[in-house]
N, C-alpha and C. Protein backbone atom coordinates (compact mmCIF):
# COMPACT_ATOMS: atom_id res chain seq x y z
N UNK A 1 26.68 4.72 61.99
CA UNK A 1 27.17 3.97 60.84
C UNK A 1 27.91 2.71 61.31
N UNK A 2 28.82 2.87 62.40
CA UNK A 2 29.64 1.91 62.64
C UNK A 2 28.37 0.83 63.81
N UNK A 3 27.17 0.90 64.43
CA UNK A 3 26.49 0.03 64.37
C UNK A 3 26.18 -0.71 63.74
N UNK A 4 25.71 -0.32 62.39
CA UNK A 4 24.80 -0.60 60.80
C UNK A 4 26.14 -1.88 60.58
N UNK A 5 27.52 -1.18 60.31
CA UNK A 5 28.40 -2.35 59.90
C UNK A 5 28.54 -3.82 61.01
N UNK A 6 28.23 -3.17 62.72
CA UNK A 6 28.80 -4.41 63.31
C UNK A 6 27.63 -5.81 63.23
N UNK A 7 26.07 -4.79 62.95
CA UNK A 7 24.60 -5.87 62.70
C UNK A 7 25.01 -6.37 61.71
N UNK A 8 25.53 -5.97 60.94
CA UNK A 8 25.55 -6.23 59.16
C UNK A 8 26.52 -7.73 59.27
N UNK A 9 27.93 -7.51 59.86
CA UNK A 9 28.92 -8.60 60.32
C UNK A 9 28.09 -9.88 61.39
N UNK A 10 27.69 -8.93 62.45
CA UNK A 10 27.02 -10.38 63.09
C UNK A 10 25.74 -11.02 62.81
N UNK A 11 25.10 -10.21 61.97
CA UNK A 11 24.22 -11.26 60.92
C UNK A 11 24.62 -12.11 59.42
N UNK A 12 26.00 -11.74 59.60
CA UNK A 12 26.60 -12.89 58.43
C UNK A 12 27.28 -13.73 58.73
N UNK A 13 27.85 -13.84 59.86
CA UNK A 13 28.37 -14.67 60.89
C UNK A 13 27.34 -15.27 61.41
N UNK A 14 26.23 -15.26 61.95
CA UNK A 14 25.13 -16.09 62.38
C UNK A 14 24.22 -16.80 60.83
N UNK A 15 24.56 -16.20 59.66
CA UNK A 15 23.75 -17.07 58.61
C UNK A 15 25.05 -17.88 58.11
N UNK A 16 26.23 -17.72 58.26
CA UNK A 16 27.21 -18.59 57.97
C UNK A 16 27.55 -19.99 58.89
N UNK A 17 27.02 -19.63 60.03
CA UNK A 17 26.86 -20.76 60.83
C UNK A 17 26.01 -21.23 60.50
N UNK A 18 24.78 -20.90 60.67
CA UNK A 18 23.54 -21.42 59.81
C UNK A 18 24.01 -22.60 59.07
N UNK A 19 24.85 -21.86 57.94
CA UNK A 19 24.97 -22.69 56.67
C UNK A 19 26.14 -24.33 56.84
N UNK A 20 26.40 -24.23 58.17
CA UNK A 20 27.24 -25.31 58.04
C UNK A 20 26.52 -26.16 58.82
N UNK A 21 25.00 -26.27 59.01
CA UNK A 21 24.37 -27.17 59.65
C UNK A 21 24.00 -28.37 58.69
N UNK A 22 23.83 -29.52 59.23
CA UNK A 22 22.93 -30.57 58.69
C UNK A 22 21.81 -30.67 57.91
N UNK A 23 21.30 -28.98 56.85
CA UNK A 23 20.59 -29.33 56.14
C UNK A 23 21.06 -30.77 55.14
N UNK A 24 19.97 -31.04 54.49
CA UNK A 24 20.11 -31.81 53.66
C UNK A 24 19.09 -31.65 51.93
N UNK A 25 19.83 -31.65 51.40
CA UNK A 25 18.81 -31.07 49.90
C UNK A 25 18.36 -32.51 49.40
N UNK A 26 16.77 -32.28 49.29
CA UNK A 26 16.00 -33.45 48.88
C UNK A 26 16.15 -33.80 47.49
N UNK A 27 16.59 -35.10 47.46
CA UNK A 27 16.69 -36.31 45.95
C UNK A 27 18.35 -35.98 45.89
N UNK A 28 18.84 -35.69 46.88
CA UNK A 28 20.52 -35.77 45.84
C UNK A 28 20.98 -37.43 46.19
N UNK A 29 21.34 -37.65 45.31
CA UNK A 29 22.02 -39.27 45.26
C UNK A 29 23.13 -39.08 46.28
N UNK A 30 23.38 -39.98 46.87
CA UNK A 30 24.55 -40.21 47.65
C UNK A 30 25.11 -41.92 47.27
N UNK A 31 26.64 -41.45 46.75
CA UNK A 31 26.98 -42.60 45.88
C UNK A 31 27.87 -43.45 47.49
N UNK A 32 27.46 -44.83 46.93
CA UNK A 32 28.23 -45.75 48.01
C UNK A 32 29.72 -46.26 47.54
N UNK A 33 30.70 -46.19 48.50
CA UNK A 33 31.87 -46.13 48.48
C UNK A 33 32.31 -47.15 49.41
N UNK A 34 32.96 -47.97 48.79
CA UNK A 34 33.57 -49.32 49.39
C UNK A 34 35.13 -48.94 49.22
N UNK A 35 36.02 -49.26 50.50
CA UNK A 35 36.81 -49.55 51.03
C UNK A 35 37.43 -50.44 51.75
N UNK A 36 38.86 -50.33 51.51
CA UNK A 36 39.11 -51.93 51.92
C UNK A 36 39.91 -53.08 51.26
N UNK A 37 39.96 -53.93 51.73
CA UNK A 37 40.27 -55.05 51.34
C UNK A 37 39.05 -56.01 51.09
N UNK A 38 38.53 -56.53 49.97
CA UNK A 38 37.87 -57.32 49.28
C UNK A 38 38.35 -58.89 49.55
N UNK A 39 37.60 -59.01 50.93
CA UNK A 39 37.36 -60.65 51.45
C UNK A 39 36.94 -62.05 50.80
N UNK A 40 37.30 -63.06 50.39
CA UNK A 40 36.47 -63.73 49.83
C UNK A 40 36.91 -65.32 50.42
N UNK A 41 35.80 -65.96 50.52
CA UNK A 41 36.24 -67.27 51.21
C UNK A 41 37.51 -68.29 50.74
N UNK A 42 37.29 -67.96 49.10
CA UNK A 42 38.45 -68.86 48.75
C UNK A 42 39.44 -68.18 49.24
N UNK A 43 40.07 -66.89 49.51
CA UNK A 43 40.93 -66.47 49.93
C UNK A 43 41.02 -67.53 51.60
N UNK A 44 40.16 -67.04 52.01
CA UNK A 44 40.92 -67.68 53.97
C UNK A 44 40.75 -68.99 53.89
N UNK A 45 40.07 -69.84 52.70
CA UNK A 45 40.60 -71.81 52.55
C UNK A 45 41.80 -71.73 52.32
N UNK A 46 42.59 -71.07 51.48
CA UNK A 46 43.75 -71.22 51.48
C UNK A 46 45.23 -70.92 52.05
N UNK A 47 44.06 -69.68 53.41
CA UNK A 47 45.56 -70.23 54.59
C UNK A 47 45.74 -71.05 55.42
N UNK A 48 46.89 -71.18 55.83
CA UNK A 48 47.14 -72.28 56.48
C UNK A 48 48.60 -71.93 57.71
N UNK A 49 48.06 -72.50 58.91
CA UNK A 49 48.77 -72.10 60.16
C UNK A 49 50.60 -72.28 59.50
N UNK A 50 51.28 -72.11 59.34
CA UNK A 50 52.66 -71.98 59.61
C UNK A 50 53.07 -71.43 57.95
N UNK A 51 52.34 -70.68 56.83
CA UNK A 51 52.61 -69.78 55.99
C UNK A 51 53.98 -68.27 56.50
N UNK A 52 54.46 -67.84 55.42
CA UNK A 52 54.85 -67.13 55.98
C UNK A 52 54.14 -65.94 55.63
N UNK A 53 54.51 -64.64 56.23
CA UNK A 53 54.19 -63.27 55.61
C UNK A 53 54.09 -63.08 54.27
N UNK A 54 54.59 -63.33 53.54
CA UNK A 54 54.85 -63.28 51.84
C UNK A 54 54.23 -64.00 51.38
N UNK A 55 53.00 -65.31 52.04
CA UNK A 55 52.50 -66.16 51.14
C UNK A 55 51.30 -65.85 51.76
N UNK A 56 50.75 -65.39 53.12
CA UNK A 56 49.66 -64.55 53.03
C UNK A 56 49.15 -63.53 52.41
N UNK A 57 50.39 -62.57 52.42
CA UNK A 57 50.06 -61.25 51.43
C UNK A 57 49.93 -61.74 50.15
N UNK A 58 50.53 -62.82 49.32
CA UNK A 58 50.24 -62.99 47.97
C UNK A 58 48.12 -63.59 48.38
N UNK A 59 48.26 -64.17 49.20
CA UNK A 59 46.69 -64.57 49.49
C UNK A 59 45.78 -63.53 49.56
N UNK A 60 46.37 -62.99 50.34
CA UNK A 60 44.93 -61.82 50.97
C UNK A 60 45.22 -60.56 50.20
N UNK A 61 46.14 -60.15 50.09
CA UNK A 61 46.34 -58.65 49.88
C UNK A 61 47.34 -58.43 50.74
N UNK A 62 47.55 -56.93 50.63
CA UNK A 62 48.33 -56.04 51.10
C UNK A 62 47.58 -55.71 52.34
N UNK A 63 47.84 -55.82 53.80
CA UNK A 63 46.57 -55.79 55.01
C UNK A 63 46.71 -54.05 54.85
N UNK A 64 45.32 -53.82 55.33
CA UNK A 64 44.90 -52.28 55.20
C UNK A 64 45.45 -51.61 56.78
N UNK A 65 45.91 -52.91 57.74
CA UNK A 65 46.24 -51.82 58.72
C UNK A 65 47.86 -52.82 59.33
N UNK A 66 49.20 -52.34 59.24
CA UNK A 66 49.77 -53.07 59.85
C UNK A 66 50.22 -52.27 61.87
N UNK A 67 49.90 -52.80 62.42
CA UNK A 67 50.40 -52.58 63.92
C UNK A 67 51.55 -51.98 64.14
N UNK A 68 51.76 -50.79 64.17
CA UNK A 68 53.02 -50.56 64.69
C UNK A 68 53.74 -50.84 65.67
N UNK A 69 53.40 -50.74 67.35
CA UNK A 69 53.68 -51.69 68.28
C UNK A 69 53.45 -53.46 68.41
N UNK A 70 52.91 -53.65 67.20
CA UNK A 70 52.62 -55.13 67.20
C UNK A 70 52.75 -55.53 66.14
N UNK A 71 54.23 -56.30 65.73
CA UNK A 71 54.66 -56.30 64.31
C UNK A 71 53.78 -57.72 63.87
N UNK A 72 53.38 -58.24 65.07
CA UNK A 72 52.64 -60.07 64.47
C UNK A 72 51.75 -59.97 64.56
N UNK A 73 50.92 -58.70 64.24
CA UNK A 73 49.22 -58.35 63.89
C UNK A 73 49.09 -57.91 62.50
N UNK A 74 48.23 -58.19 61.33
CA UNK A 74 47.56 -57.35 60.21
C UNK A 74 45.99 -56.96 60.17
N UNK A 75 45.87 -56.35 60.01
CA UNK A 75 43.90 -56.34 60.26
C UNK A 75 43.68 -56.12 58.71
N UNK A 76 43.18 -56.69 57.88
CA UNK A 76 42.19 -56.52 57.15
C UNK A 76 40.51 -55.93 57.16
N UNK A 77 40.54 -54.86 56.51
CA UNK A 77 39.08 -54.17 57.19
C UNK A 77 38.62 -54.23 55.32
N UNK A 78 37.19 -54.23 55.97
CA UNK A 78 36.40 -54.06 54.59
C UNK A 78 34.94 -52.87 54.92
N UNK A 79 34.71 -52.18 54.36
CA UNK A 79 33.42 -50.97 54.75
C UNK A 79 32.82 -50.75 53.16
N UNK A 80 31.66 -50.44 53.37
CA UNK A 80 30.59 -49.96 52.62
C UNK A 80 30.00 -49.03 53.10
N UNK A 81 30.16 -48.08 52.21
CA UNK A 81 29.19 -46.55 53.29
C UNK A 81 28.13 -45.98 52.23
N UNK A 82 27.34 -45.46 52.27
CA UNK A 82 26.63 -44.47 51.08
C UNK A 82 26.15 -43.03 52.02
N UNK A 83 27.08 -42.06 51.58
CA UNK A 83 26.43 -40.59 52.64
C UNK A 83 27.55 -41.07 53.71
N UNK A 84 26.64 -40.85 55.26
CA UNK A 84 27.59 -40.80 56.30
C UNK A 84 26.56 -42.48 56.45
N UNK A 85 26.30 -43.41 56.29
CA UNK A 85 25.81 -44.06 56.91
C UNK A 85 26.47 -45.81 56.19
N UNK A 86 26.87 -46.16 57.13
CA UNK A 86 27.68 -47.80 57.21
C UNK A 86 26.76 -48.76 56.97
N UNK A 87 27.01 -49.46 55.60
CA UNK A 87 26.28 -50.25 55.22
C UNK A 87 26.97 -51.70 55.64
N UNK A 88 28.00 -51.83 55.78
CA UNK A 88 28.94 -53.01 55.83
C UNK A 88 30.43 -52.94 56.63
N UNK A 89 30.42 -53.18 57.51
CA UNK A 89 31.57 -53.08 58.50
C UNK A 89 32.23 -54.36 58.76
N UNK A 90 33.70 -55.05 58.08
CA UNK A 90 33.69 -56.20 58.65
C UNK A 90 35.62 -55.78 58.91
N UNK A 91 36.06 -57.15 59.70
CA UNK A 91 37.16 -57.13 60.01
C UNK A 91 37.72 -58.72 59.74
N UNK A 92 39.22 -58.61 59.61
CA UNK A 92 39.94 -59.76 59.25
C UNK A 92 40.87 -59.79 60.01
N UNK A 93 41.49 -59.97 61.16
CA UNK A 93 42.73 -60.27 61.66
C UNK A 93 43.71 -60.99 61.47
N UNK A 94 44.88 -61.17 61.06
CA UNK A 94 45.73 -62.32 61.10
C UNK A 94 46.87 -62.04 61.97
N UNK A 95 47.34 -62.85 62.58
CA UNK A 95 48.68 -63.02 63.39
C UNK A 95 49.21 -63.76 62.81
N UNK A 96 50.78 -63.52 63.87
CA UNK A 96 51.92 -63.85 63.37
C UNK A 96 52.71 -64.32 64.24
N UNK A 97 53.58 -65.50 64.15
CA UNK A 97 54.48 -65.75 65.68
C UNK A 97 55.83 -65.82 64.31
N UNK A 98 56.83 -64.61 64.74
CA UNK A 98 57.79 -64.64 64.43
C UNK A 98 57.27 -64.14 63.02
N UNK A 99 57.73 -64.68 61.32
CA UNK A 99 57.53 -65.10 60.37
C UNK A 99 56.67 -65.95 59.91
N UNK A 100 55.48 -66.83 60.57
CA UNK A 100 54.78 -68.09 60.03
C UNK A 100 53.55 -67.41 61.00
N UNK A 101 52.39 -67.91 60.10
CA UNK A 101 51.12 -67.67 60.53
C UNK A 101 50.83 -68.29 62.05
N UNK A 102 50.25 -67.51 62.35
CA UNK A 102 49.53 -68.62 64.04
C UNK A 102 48.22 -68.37 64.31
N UNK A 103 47.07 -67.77 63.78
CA UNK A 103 46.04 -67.74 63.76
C UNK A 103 45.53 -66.91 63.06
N UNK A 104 43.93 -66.76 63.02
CA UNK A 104 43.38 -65.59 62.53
C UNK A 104 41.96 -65.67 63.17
N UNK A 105 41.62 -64.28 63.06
CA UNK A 105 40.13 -63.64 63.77
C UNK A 105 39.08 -62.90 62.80
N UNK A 106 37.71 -63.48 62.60
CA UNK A 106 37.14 -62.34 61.50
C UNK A 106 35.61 -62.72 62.15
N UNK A 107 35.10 -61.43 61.50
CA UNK A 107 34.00 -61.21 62.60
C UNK A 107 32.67 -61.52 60.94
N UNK A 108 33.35 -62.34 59.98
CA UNK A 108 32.96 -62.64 58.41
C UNK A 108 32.11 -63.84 58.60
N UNK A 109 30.94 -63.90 58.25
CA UNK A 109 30.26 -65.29 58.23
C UNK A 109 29.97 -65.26 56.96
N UNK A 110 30.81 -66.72 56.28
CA UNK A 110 30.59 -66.71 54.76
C UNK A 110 29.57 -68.06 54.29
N UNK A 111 29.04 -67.80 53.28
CA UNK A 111 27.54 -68.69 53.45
C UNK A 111 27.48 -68.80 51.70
N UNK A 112 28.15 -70.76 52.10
CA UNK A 112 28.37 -71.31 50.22
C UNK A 112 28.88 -70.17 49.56
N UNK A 113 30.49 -70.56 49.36
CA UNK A 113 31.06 -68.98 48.91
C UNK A 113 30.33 -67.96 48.43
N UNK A 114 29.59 -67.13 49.25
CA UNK A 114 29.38 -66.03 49.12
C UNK A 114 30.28 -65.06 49.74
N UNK A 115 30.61 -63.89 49.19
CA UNK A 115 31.52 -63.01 49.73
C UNK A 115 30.81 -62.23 50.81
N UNK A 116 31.30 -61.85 51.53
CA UNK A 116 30.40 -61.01 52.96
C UNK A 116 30.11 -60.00 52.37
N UNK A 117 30.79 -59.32 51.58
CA UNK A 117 30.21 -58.07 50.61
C UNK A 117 28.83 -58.23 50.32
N UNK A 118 28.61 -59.38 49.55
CA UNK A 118 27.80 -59.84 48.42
C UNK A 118 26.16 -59.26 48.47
N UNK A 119 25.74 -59.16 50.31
CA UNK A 119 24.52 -58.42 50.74
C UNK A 119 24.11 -57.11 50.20
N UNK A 120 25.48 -56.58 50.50
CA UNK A 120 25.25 -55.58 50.18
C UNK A 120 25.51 -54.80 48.52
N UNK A 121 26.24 -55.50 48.18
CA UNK A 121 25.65 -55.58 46.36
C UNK A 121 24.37 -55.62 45.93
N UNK A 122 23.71 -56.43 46.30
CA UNK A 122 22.87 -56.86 45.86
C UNK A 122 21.79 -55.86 46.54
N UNK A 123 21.99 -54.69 47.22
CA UNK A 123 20.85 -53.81 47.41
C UNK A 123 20.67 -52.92 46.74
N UNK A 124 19.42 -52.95 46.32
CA UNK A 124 18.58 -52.15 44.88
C UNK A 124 19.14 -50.51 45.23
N UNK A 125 19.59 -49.91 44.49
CA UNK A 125 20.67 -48.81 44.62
C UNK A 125 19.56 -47.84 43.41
N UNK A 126 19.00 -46.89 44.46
CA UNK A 126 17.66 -45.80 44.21
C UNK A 126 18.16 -45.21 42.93
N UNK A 127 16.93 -45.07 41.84
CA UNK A 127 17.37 -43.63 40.71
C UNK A 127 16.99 -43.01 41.30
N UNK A 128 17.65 -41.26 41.20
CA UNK A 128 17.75 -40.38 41.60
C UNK A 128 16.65 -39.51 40.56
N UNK A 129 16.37 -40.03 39.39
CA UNK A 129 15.26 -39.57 38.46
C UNK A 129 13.97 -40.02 39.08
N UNK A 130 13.88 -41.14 39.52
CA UNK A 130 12.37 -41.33 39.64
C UNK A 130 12.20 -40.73 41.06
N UNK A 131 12.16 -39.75 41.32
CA UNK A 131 11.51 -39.12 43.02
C UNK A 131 10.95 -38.12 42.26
């Protein structure tokens, strides 16, 4: 009897592992989820090298990552995902010397204000009825 129970346990333990694999069930929608800070060109025309902290953040936002060992860094990040898979990955850096701006870094190529987002808007986003 006490065999019968230990097959019984380690065949539910081996279909429970099973179950936490990478199947995937065919036609389920996977909704895309944007995160981030929402980049836009008129935003970075209007900074300008010796701003302070308080007149960037009224510009850009609230930065999505501030530096803890590096108080004169903000990163602005922007992502698009649908499922596990990255549709849109961008970054915004700004520095700081002291209180007043001193540069910035973005990996954003913006084209006749278009927002770097904007690509990926504009991709035809599947019904889940017609399969």
């Amino acid at each position: 009897m006490q065999k019968v129970v230990k097959t019984i346990v380690i065949l539910f333990a081996i279909g429970s592992l099973v179950a936490c694999s990478s199947f995937r069930f065919p036609g389920v929608y996977k909704v895309r989820v944007q995160q981030g800070n929402y980049i836009e060109k008129k935003m970075v025309d209007q900074l300008e090298v010796g701003m302070t902290r308080r007149q960037v953040q009224y510009v850009m936002g609230s930065p999505l990552l501030e530096d803890t060992f590096n108080t004169d860094r903000w990163d602005y990040l922007f992502m698009v995902k649908r499922g596990g898979e990255v549709l849109v990955d961008r970054r915004f850096t700004v520095y700081f010397d002291g209180d007043s701006l001193a540069k910035w870094e973005t990996d954003i190529e913006f084209k006749d204000d278009e927002t770097p987002q904007s690509s990926a808007e504009k991709e035809e986003v599947p019904d889940p009825k017609m399969k």
